[in-house]
N, C-alpha and C. Protein backbone atom coordinates (compact mmCIF):
# COMPACT_ATOMS: atom_id res chain seq x y z
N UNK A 1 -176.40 154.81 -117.73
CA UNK A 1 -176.85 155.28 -116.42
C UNK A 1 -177.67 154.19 -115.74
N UNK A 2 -177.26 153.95 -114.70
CA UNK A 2 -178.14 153.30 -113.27
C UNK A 2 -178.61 153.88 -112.44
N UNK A 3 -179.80 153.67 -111.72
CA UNK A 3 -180.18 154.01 -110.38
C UNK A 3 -180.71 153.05 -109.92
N UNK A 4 -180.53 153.16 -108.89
CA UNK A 4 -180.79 151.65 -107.66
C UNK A 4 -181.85 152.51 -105.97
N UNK A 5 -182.28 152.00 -105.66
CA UNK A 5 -183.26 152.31 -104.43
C UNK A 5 -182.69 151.33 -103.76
N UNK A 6 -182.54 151.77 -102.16
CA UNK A 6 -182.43 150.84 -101.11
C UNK A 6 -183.18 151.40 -99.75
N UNK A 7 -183.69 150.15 -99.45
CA UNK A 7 -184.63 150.54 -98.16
C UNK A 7 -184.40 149.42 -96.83
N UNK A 8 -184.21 150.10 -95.68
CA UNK A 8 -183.55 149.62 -94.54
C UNK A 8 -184.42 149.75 -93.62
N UNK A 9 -185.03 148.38 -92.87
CA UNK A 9 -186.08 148.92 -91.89
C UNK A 9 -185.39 148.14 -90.52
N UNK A 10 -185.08 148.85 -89.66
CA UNK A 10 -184.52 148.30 -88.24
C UNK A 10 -185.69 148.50 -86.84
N UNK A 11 -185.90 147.47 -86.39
CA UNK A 11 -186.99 147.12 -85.31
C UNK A 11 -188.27 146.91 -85.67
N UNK A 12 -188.83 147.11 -86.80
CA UNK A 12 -189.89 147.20 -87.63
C UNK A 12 -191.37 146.93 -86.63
N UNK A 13 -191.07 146.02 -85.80
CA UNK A 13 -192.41 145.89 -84.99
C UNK A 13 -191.96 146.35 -83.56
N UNK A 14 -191.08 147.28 -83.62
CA UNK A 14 -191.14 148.12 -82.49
C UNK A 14 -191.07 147.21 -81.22
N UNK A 15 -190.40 146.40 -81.12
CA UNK A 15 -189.78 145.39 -80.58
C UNK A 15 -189.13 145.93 -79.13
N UNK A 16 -189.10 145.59 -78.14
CA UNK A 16 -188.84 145.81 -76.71
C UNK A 16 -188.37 145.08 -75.68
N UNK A 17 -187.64 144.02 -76.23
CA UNK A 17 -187.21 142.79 -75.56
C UNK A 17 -185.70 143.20 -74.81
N UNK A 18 -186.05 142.91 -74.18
CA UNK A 18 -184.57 142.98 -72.97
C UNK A 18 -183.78 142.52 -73.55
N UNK A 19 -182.30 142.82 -73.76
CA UNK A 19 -181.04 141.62 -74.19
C UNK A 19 -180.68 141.39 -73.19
N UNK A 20 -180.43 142.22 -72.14
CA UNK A 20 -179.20 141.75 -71.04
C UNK A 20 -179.71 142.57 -69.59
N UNK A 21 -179.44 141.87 -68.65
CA UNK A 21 -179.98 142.26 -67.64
C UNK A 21 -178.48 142.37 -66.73
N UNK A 22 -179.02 143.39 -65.67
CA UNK A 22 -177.40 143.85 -64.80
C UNK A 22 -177.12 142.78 -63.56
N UNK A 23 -176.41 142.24 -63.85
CA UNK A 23 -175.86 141.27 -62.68
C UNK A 23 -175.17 141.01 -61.70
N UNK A 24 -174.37 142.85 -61.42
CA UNK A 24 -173.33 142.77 -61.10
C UNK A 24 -174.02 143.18 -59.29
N UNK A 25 -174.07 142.43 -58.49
CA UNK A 25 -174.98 142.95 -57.14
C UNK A 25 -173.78 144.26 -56.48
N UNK A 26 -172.38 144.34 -56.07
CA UNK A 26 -171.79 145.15 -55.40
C UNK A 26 -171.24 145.76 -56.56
N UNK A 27 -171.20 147.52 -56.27
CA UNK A 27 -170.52 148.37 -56.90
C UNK A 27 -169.16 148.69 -56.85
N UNK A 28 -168.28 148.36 -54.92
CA UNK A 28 -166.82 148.15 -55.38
C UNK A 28 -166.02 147.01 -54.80
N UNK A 29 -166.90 146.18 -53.97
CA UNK A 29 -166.68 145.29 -53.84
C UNK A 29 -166.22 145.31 -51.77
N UNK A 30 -166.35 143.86 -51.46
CA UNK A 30 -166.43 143.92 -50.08
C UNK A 30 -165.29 143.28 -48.91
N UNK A 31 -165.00 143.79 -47.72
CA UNK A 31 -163.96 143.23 -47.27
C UNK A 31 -164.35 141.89 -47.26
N UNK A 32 -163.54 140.87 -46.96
CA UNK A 32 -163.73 139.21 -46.57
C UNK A 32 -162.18 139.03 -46.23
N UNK A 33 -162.20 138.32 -44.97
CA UNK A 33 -160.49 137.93 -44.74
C UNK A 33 -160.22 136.28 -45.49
N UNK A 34 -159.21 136.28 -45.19
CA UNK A 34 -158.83 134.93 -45.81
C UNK A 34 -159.26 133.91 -45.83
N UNK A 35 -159.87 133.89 -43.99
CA UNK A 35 -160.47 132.85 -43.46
C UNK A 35 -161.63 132.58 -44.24
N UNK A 36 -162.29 133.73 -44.12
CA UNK A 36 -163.72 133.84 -45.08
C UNK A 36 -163.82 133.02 -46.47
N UNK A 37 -162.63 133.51 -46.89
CA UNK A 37 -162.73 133.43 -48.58
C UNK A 37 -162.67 131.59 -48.54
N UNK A 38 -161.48 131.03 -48.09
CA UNK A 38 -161.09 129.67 -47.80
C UNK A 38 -161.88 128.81 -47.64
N UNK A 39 -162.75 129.23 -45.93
CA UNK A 39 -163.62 128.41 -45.51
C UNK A 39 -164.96 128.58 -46.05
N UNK A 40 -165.35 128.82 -47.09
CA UNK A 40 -166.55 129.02 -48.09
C UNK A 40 -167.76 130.41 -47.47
N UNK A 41 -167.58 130.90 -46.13
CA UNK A 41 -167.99 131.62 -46.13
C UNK A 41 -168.53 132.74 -46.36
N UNK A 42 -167.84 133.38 -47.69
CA UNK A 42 -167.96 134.98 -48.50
C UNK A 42 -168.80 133.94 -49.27
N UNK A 43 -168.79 132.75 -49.85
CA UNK A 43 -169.32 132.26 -51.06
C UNK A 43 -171.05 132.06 -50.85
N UNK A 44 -171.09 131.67 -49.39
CA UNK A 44 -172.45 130.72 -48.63
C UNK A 44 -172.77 132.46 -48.52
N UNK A 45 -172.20 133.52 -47.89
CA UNK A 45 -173.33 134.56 -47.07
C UNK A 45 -172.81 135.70 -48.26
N UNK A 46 -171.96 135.63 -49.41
CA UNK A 46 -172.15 137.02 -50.24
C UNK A 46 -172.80 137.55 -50.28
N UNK A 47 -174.27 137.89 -50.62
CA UNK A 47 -175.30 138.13 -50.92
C UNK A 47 -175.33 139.67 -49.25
N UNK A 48 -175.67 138.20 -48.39
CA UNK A 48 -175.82 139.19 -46.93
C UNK A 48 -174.78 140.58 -46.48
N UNK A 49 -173.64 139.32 -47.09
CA UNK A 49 -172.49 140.41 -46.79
C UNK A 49 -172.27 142.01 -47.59
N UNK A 50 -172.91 142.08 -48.63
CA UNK A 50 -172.71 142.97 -49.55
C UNK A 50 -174.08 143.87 -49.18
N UNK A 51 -175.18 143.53 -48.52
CA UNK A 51 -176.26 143.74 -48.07
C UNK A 51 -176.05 144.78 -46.52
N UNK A 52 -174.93 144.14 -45.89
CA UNK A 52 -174.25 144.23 -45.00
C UNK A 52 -173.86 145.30 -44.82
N UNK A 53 -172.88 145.62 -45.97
CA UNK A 53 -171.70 146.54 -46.28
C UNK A 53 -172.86 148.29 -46.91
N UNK A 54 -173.72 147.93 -47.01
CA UNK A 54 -174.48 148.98 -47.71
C UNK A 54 -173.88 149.49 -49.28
N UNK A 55 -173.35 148.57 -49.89
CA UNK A 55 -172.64 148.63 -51.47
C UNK A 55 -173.49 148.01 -52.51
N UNK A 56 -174.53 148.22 -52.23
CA UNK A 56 -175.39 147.08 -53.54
C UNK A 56 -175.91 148.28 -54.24
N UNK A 57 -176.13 147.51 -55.44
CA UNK A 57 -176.38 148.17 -57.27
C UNK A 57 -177.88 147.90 -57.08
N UNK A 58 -178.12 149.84 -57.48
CA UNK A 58 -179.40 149.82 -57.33
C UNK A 58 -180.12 149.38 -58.49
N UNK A 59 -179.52 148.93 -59.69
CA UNK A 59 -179.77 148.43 -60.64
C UNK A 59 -179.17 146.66 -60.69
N UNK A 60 -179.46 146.34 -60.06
CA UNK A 60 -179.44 144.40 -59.68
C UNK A 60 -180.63 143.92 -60.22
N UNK A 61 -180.39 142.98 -61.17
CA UNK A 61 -181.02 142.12 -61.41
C UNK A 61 -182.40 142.65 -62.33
N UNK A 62 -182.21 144.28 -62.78
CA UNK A 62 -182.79 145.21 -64.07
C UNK A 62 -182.26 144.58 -65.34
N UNK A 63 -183.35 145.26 -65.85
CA UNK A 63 -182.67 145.13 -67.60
C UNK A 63 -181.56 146.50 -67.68
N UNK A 64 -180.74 146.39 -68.33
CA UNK A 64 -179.86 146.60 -68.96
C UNK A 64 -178.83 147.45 -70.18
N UNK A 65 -180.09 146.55 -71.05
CA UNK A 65 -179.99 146.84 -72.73
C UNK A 65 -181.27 146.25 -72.94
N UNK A 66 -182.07 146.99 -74.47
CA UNK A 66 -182.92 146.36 -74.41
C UNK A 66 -182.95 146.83 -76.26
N UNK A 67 -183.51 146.46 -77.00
CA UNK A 67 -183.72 146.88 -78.39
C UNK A 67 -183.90 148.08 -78.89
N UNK A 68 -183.39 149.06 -79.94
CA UNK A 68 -183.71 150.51 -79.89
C UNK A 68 -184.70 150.12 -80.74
N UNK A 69 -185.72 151.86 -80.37
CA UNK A 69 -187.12 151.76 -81.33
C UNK A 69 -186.60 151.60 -82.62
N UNK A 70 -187.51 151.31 -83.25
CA UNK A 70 -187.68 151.23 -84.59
C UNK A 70 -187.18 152.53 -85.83
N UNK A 71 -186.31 152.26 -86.77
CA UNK A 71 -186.01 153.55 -87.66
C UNK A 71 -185.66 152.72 -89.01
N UNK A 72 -185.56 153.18 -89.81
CA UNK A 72 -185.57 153.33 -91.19
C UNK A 72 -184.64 154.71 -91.99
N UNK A 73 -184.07 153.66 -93.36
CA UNK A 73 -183.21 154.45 -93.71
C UNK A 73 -183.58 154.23 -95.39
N UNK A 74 -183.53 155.60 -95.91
CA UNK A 74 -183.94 155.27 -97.62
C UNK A 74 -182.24 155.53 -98.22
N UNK A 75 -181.90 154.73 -99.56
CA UNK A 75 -181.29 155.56 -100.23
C UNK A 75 -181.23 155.36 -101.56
N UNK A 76 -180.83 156.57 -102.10
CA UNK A 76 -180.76 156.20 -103.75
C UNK A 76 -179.07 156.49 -104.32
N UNK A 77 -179.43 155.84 -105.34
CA UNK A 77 -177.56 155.74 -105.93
C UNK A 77 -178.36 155.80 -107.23
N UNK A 78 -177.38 156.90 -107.88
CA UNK A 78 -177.31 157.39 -109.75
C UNK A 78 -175.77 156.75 -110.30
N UNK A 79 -175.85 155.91 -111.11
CA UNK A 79 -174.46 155.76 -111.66
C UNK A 79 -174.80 156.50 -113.09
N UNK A 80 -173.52 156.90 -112.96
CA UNK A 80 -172.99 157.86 -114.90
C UNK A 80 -172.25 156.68 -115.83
């Protein structure tokens, strides 16, 4: 017979660090004609234009994801 203990500690200092923040500024995206796209214009005023359009993510430039609290896991194993 064996028995073995295992102990699992995840976040341990309760850790709160952002991983990833939301980047995505428009939610479905905005007209631009050809001309626009070509002559660098959507590229130079995106920002305005999407500002423009009243389509911006009210979560721009938030965190995201961020670390879950802290948990812990026990276990035991009996071998025969």
């Amino acid at each position: 017979s064996r028995a073995a203990i295992n102990l699992q500690l995840n976040n341990m200092t309760n850790t709160r660090t952002v991983q990833s923040d939301e980047m995505t500024l428009n939610l479905d995206g905005i007209y631009a004609t050809d001309a626009e796209i070509l002559g660098g214009t959507l590229a130079n005023n995106y920002t305005a234009m999407v500002i423009d359009a009243g389509d911006t993510n009210y979560g721009y430039n938030r965190w995201s994801t961020q670390f879950p609290p802290w948990s812990a896991r026990l276990g035991l194993k009996f071998s025969f």
